[in-house]
N, C-alpha and C. Protein backbone atom coordinates (compact mmCIF):
# COMPACT_ATOMS: atom_id res chain seq x y z
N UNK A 1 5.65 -14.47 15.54
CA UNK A 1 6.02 -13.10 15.28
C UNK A 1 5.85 -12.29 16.56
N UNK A 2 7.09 -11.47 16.83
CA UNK A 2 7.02 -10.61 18.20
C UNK A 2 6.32 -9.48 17.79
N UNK A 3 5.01 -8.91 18.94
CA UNK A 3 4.89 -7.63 19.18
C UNK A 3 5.65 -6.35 18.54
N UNK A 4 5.48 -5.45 17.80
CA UNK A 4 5.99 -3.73 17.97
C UNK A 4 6.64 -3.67 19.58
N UNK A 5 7.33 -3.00 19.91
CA UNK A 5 7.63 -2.87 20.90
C UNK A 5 8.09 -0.74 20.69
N UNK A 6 7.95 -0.09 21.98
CA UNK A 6 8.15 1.09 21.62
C UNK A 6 9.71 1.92 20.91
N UNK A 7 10.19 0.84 21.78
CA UNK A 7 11.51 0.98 20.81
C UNK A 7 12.08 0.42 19.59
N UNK A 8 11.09 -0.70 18.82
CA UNK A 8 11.51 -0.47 17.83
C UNK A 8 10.23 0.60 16.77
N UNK A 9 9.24 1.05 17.57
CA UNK A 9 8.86 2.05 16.44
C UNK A 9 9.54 3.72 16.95
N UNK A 10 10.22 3.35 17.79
CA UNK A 10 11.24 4.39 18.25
C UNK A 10 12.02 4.39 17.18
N UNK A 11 12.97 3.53 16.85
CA UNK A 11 14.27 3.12 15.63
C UNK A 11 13.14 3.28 14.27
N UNK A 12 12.13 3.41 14.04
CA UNK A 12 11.90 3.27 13.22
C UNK A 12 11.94 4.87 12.57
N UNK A 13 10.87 6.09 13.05
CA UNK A 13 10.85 6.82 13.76
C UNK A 13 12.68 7.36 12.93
N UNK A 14 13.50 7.19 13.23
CA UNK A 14 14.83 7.32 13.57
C UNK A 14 15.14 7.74 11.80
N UNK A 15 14.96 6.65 11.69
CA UNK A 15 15.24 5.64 10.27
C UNK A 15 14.26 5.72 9.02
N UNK A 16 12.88 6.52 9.60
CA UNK A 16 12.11 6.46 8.34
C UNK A 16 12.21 7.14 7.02
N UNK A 17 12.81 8.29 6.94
CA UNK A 17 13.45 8.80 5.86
C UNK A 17 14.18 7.95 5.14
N UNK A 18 14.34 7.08 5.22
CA UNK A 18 15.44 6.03 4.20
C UNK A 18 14.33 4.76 3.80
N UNK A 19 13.19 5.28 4.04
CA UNK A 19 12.04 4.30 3.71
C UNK A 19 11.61 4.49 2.46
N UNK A 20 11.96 5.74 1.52
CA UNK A 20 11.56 5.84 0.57
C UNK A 20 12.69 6.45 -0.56
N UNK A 21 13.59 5.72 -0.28
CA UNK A 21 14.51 5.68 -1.08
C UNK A 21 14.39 6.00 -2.55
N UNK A 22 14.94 7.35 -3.26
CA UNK A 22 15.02 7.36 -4.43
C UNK A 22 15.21 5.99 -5.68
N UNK A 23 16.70 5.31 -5.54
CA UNK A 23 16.28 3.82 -5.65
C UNK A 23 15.27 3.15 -5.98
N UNK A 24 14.96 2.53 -4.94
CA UNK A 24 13.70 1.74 -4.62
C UNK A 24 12.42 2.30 -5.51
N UNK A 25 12.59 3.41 -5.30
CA UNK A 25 11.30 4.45 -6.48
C UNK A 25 11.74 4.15 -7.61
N UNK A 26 12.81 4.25 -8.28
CA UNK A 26 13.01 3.84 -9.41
C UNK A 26 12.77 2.72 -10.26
N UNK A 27 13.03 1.99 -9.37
CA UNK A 27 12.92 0.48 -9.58
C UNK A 27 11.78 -0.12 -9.78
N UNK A 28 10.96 0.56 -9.29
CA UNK A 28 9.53 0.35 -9.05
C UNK A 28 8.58 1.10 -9.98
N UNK A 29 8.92 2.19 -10.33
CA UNK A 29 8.24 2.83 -11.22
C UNK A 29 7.32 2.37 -11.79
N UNK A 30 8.07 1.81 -13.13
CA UNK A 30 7.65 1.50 -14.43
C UNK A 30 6.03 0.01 -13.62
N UNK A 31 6.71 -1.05 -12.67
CA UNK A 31 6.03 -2.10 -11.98
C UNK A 31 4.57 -0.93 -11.47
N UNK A 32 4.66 0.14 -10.75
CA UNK A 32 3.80 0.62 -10.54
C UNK A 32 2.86 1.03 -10.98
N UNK A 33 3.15 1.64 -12.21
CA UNK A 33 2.31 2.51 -13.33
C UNK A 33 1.71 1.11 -13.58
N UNK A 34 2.03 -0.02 -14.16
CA UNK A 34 1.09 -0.84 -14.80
C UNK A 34 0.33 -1.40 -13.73
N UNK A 35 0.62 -1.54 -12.06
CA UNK A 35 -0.51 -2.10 -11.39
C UNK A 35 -1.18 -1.41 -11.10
N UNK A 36 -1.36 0.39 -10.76
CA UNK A 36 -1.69 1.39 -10.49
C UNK A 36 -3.13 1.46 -11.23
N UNK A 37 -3.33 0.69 -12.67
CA UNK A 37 -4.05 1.18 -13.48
C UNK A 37 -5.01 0.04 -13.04
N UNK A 38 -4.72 -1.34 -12.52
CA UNK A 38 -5.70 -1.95 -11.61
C UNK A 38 -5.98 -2.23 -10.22
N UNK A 39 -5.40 -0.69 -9.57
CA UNK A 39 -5.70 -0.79 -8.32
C UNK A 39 -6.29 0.53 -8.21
N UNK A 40 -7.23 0.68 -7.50
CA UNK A 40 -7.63 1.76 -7.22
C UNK A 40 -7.25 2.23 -5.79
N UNK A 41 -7.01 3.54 -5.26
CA UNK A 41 -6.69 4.02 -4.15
C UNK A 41 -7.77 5.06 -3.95
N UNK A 42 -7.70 5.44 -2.64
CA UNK A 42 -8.66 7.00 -2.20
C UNK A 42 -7.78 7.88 -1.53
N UNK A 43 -8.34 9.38 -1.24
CA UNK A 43 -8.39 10.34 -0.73
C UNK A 43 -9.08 10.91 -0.60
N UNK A 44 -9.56 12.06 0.81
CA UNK A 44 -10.74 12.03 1.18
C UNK A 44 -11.33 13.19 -0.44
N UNK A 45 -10.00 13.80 -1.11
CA UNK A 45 -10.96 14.36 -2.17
C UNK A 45 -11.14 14.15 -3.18
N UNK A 46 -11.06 12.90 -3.27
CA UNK A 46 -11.58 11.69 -4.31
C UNK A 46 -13.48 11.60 -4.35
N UNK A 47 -13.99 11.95 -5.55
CA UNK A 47 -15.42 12.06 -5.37
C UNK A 47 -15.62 10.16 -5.19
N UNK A 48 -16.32 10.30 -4.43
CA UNK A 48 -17.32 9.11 -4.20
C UNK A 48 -18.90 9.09 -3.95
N UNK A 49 -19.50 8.03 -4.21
CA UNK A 49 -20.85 8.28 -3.95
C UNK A 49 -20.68 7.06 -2.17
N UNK A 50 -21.33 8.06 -1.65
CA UNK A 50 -21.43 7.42 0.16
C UNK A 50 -22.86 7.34 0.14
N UNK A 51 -23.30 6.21 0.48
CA UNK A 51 -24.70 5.26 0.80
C UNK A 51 -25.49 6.65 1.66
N UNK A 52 -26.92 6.42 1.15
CA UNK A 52 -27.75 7.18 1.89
C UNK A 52 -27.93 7.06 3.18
N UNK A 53 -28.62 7.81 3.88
CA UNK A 53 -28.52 7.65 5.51
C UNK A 53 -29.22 6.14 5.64
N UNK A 54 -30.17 5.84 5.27
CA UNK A 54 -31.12 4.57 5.74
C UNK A 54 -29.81 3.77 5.21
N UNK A 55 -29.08 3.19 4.04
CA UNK A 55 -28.17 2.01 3.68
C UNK A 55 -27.40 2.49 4.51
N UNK A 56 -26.45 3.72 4.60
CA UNK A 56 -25.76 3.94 5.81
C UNK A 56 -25.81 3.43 7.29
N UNK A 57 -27.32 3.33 7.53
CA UNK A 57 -27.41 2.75 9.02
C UNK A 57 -27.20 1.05 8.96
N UNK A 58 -28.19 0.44 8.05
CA UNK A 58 -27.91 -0.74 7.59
C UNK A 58 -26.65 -1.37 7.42
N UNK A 59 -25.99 -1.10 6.47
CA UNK A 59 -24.06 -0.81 6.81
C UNK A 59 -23.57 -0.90 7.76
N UNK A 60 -23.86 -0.44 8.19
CA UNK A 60 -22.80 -0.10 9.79
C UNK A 60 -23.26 -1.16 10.65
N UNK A 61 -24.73 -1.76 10.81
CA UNK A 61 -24.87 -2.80 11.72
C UNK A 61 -24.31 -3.89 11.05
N UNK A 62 -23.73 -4.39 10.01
CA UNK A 62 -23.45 -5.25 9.39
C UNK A 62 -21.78 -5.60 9.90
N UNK A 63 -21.18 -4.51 10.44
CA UNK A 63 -20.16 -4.54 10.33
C UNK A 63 -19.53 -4.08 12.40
N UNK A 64 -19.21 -5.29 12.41
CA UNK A 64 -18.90 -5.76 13.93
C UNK A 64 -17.78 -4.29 14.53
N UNK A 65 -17.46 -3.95 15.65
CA UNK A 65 -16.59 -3.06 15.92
C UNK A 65 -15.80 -3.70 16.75
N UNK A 66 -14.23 -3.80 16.74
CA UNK A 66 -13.26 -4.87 17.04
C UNK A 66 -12.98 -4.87 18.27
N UNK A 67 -12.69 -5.26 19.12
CA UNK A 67 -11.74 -5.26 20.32
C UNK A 67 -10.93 -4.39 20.36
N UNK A 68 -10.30 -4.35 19.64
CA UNK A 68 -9.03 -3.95 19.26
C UNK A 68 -8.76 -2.71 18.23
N UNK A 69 -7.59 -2.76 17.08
CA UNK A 69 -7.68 -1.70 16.24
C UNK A 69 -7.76 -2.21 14.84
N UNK A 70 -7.72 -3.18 14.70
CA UNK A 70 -7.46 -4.61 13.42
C UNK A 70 -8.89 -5.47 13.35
N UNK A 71 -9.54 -5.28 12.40
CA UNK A 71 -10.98 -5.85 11.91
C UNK A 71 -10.64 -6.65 10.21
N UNK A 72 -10.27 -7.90 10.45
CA UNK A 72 -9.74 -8.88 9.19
C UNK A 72 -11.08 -9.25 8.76
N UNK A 73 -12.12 -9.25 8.09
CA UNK A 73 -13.05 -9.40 7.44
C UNK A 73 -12.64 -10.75 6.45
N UNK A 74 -12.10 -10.00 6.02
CA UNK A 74 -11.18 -10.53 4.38
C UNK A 74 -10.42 -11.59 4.70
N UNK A 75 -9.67 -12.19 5.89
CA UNK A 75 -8.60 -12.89 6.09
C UNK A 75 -7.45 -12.41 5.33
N UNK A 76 -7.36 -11.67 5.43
CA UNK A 76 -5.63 -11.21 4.91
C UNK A 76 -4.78 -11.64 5.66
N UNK A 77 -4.54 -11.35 7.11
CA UNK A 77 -3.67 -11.59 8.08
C UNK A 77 -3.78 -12.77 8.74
N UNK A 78 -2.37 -13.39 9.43
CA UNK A 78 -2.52 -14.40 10.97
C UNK A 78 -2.83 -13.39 11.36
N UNK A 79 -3.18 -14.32 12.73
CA UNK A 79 -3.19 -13.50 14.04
C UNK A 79 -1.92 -13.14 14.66
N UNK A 80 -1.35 -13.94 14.28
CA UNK A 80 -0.06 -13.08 14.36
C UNK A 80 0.71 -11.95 13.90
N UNK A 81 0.19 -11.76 12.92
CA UNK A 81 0.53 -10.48 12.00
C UNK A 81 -0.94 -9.47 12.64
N UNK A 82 -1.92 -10.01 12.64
CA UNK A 82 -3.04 -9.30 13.44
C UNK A 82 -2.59 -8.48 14.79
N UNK A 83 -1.85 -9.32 15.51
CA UNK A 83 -1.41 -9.01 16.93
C UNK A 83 -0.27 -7.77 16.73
N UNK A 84 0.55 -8.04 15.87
CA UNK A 84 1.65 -7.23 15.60
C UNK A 84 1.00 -5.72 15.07
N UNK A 85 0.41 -5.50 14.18
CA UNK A 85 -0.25 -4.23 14.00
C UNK A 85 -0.96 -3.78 15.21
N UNK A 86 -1.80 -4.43 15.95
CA UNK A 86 -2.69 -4.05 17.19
C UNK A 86 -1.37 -3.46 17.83
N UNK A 87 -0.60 -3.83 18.44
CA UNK A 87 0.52 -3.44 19.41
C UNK A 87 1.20 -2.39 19.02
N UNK A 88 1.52 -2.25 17.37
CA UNK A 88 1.98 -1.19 16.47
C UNK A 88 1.19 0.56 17.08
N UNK A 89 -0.15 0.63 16.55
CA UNK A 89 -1.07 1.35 17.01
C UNK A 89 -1.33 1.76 17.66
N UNK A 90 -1.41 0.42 19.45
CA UNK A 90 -1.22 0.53 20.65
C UNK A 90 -0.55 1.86 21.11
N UNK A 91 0.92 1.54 20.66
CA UNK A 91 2.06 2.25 20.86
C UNK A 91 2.02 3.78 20.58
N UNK A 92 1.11 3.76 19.09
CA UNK A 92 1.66 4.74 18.56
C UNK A 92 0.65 5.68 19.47
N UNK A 93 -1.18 5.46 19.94
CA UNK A 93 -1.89 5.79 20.54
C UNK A 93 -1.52 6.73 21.67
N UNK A 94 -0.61 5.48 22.58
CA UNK A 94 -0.68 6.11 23.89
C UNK A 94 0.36 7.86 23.31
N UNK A 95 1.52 7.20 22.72
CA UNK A 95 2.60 7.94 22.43
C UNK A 95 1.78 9.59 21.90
N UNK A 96 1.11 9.66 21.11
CA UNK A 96 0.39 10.57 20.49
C UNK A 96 -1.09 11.03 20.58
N UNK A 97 -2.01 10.15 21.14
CA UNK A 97 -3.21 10.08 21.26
C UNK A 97 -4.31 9.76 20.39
N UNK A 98 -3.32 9.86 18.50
CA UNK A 98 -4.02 9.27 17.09
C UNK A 98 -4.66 8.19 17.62
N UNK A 99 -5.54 8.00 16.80
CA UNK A 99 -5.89 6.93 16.76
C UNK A 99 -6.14 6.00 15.25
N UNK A 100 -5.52 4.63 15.00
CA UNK A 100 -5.68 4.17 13.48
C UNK A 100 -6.45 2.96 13.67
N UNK A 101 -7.54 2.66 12.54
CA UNK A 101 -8.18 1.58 12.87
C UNK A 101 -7.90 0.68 10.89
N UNK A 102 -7.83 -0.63 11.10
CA UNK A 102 -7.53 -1.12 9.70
C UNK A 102 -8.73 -2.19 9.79
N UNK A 103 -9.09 -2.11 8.73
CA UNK A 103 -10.09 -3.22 8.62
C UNK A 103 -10.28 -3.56 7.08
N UNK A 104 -10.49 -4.77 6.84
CA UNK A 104 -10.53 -5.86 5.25
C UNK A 104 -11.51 -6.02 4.82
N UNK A 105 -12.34 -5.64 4.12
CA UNK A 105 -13.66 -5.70 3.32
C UNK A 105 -13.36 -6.88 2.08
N UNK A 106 -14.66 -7.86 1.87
CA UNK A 106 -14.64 -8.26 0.61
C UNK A 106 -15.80 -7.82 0.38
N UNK A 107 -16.35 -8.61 -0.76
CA UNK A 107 -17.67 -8.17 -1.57
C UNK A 107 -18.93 -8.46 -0.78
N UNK A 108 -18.87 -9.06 0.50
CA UNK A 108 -19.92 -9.31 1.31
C UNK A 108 -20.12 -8.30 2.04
N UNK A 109 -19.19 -7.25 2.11
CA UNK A 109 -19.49 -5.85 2.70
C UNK A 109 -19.44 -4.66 1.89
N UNK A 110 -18.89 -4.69 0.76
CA UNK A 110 -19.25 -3.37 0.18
C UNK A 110 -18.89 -3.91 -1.40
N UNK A 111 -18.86 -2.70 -2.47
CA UNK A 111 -18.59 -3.01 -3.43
C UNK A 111 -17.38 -1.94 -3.87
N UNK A 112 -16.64 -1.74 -5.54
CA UNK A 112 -16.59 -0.42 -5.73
C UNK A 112 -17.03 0.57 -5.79
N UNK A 113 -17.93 0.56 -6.29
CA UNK A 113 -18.74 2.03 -6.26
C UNK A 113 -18.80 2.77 -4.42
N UNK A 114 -18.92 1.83 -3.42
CA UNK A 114 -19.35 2.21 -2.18
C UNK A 114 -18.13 2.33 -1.41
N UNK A 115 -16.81 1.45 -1.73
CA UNK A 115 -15.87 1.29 -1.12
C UNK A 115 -15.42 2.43 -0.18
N UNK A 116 -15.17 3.85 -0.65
CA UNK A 116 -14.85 4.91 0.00
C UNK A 116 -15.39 5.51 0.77
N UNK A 117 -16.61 5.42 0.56
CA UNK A 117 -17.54 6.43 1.51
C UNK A 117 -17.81 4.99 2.50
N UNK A 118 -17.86 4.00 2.06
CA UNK A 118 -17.99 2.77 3.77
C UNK A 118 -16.71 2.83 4.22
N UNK A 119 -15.81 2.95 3.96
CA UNK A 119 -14.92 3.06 5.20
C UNK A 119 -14.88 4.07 5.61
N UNK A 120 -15.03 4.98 4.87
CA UNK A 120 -15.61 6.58 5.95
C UNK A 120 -17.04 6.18 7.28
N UNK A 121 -17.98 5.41 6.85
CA UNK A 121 -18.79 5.18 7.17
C UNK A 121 -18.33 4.76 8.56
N UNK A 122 -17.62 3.52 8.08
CA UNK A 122 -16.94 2.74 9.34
C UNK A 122 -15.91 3.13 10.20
N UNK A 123 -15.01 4.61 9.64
CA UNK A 123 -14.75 5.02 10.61
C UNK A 123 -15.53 6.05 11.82
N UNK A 124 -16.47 6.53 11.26
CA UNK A 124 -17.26 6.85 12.19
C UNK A 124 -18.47 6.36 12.98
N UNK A 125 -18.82 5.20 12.35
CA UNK A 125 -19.24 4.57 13.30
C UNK A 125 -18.22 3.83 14.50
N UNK A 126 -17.65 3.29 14.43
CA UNK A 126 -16.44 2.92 15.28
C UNK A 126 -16.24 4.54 16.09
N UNK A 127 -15.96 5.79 15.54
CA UNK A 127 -15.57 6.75 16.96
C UNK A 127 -13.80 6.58 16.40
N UNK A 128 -13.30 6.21 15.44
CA UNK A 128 -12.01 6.72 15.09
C UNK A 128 -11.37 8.01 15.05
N UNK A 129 -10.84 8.12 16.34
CA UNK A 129 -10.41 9.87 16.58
C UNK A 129 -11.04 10.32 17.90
N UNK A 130 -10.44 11.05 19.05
CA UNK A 130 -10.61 11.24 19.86
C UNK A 130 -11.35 12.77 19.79
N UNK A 131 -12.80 13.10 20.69
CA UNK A 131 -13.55 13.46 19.77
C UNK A 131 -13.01 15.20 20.75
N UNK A 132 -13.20 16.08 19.33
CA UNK A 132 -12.74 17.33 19.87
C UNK A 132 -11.40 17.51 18.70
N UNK A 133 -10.96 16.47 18.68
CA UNK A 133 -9.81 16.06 18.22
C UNK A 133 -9.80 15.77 16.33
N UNK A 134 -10.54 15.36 16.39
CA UNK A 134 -10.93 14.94 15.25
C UNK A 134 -9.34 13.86 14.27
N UNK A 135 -8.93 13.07 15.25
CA UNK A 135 -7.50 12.76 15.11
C UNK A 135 -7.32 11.28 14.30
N UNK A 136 -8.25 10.63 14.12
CA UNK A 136 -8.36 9.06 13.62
C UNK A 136 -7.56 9.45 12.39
N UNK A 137 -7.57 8.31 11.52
CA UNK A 137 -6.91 7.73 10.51
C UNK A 137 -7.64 6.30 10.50
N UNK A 138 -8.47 5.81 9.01
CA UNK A 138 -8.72 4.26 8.83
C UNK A 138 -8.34 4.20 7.46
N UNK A 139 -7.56 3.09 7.77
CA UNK A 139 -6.87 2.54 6.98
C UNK A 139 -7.97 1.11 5.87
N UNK A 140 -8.56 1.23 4.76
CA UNK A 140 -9.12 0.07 4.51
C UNK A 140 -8.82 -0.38 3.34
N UNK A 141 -8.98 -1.67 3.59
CA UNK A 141 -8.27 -2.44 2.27
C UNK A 141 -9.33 -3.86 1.75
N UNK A 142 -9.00 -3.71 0.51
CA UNK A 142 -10.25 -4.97 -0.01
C UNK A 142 -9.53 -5.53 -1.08
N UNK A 143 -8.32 -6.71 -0.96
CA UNK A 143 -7.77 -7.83 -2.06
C UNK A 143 -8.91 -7.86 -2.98
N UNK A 144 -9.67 -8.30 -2.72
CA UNK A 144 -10.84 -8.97 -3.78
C UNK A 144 -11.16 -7.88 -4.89
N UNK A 145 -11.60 -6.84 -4.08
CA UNK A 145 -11.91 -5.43 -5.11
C UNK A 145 -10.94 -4.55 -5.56
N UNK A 146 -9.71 -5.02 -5.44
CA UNK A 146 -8.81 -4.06 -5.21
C UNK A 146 -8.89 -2.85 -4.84
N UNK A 147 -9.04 -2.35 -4.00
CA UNK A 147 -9.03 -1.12 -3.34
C UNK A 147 -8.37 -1.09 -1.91
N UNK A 148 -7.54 0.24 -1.54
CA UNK A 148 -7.13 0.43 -0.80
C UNK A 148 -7.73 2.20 -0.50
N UNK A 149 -8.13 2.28 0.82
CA UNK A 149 -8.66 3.81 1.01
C UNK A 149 -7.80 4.25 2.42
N UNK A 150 -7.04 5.64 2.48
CA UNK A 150 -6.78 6.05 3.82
C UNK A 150 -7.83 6.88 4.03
N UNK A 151 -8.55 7.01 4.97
CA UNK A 151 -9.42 7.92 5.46
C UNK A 151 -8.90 8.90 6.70
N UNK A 152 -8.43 10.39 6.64
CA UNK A 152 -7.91 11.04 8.02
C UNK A 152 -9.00 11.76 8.46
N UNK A 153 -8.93 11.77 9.53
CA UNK A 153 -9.43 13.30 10.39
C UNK A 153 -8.99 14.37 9.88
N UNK A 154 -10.18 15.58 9.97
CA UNK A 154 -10.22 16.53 10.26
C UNK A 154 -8.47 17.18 10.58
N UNK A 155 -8.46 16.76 11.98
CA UNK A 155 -7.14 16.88 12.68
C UNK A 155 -6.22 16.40 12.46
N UNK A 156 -6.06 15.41 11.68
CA UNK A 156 -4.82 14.49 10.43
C UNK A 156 -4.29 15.22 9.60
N UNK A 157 -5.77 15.69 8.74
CA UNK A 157 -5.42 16.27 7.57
C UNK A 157 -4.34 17.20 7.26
N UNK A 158 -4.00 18.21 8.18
CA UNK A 158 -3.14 19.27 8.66
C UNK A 158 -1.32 18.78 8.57
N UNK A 159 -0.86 17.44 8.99
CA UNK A 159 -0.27 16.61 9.27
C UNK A 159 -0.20 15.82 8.11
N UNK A 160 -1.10 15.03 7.50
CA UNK A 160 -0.95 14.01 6.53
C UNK A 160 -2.05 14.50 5.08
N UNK A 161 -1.06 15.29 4.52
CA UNK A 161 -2.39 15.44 3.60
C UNK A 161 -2.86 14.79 2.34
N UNK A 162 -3.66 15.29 1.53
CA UNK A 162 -4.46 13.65 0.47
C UNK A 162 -3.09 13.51 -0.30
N UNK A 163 -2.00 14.32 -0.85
CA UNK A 163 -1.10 13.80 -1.78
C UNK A 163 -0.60 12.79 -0.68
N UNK A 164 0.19 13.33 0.21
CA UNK A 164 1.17 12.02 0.86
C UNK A 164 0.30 11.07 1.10
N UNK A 165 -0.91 11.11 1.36
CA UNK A 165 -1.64 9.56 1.82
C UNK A 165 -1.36 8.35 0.60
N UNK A 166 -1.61 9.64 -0.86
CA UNK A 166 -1.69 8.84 -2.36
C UNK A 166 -0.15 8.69 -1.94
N UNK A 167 0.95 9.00 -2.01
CA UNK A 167 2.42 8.59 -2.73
C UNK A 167 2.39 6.95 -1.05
N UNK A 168 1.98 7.37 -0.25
CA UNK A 168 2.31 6.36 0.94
C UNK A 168 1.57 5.02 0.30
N UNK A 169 0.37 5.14 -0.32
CA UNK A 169 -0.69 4.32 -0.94
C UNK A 169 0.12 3.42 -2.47
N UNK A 170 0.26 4.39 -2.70
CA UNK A 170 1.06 4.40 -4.35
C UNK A 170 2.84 3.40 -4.48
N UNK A 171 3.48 4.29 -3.49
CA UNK A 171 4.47 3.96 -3.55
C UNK A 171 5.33 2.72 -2.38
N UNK A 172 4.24 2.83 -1.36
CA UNK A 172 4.67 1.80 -0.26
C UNK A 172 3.89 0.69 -0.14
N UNK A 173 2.38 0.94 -0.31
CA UNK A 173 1.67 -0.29 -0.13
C UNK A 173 1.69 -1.32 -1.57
N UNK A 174 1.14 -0.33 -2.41
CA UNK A 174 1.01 -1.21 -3.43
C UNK A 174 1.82 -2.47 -3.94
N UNK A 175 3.30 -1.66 -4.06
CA UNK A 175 4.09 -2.67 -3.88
C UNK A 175 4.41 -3.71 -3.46
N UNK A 176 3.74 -3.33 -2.16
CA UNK A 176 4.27 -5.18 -1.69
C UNK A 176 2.76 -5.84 -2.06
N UNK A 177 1.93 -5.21 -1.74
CA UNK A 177 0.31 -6.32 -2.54
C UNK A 177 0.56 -6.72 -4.01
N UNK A 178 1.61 -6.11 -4.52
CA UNK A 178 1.53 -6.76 -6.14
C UNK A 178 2.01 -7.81 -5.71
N UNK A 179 3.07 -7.82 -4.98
CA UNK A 179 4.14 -8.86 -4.43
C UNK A 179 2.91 -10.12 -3.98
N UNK A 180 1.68 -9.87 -3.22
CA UNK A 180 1.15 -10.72 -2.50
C UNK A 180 1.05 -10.85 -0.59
N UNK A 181 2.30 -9.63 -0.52
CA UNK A 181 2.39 -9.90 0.53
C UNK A 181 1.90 -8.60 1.33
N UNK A 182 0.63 -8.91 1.76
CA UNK A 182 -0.50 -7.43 2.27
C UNK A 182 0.44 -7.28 3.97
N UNK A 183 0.75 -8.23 4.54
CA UNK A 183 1.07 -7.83 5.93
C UNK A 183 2.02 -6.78 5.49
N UNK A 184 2.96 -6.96 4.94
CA UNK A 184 4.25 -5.83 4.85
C UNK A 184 3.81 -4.47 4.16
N UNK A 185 3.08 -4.67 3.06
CA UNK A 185 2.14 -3.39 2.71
C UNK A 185 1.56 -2.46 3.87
N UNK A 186 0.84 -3.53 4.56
CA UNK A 186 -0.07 -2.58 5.73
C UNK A 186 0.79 -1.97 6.39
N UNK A 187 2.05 -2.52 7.24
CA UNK A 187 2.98 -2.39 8.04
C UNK A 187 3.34 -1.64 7.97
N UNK A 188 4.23 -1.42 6.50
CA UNK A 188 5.19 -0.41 6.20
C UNK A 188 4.11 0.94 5.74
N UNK A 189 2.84 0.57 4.87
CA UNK A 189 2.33 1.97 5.17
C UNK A 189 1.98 2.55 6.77
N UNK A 190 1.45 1.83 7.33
CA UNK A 190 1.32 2.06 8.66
C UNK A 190 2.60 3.25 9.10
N UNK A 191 3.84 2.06 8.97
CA UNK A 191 5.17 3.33 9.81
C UNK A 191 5.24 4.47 9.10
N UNK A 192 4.65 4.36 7.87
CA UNK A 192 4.99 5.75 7.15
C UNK A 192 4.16 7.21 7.73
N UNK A 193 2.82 5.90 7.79
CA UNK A 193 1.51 7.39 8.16
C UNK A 193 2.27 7.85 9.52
N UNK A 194 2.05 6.64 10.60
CA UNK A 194 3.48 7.10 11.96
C UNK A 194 4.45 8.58 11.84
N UNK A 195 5.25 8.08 10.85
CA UNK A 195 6.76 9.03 11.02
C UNK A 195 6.05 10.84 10.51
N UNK A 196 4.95 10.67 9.57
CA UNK A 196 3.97 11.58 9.27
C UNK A 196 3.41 12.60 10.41
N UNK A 197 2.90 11.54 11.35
CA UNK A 197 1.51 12.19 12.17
C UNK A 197 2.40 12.20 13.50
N UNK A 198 3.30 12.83 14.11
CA UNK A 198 4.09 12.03 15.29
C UNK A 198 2.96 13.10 16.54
């Protein structure tokens, strides 16, 4: 699998309005509502209970900070599909200065009850968002628990707010994870948050 390259999240960019095709919504609907009711999603104003400061610190050493912008915990991805989001991000980084970090939790790192507030956790431990800026976006996802959480900045929020994160969550990712297939989920939510936050 080739790299993102800037021109094709240039064409994408171009083209993303036809990403959410009335259609395609239709079609999907009825498939949605019934997986919807066993998937859970977040937004940051989604109540959650977030680990006390002491499990909070504990947490966070548990959980490695990547090279990169892609932390597979879970094995969801090749590395090839690994590589392709890193370069995705890359791109979108220099282009804008956002910053998005994705990372895969199973039950060896969090549970439901904690799911939301640890990837909040983990985006700030990581430094997601250039600071002043308050600009990150983490993206986290857990097959096992089903859960998927977008977490924005401060400085996101303005740009991407909790409904569109839910319909991008709802209507782009889910779909293809019912399908099985999480790379194209991540992906295509990915270009969406993109064409969002430019």
């Amino acid at each position: 699998m080739e790299q993102a390259t800037e021109a094709e999240i240039e064409l994408f960019f171009l083209f993303s309005a036809k990403l959410q095709s009335k259609t395609k919504l239709y079609k999907t609907k009825l498939t949605l509502l019934l997986w919807l009711i066993s998937f859970s999603a977040c937004t940051n104003n989604q109540e959650d209970r977030i680990r006390d400061t002491k499990d909070a610190k504990t947490f966070k050493r548990t959980i490695p900070v990547p090279d990169k912008y892609v932390l597979d915990l879970e094995g969801v991805f090749t590395k090839n599909e690994i590589n392709y989001l890193d370069s995705m991000i890359f791109v979108y980084e220099k282009k804008t200065t956002n910053e998005v970090g994705i990372i895969t939790l199973d039950g060896r790192y969090t549970d439901t009850t904690h799911f939301n507030g640890d990837i909040l956790n983990i985006a700030n431990s990581w430094g997601v968002g250039k600071p002043g800026k308050n600009n990150g976006i983490m993206i986290g996802i857990s097959i096992l628990l089903k859960r998927i959480c977008i977490q924005n900045g401060y400085g996101i929020e303005k740009l991407l707010s909790d409904a569109a994160t839910k319909i991008i969550i709802d209507s782009i990712m889910i779909p293809e994870f019912k399908n099985g297939d999480y790379f194209t989920g991540t992906k295509n939510g990915l270009f969406a948050i993109m064409s969002k936050v430019k």
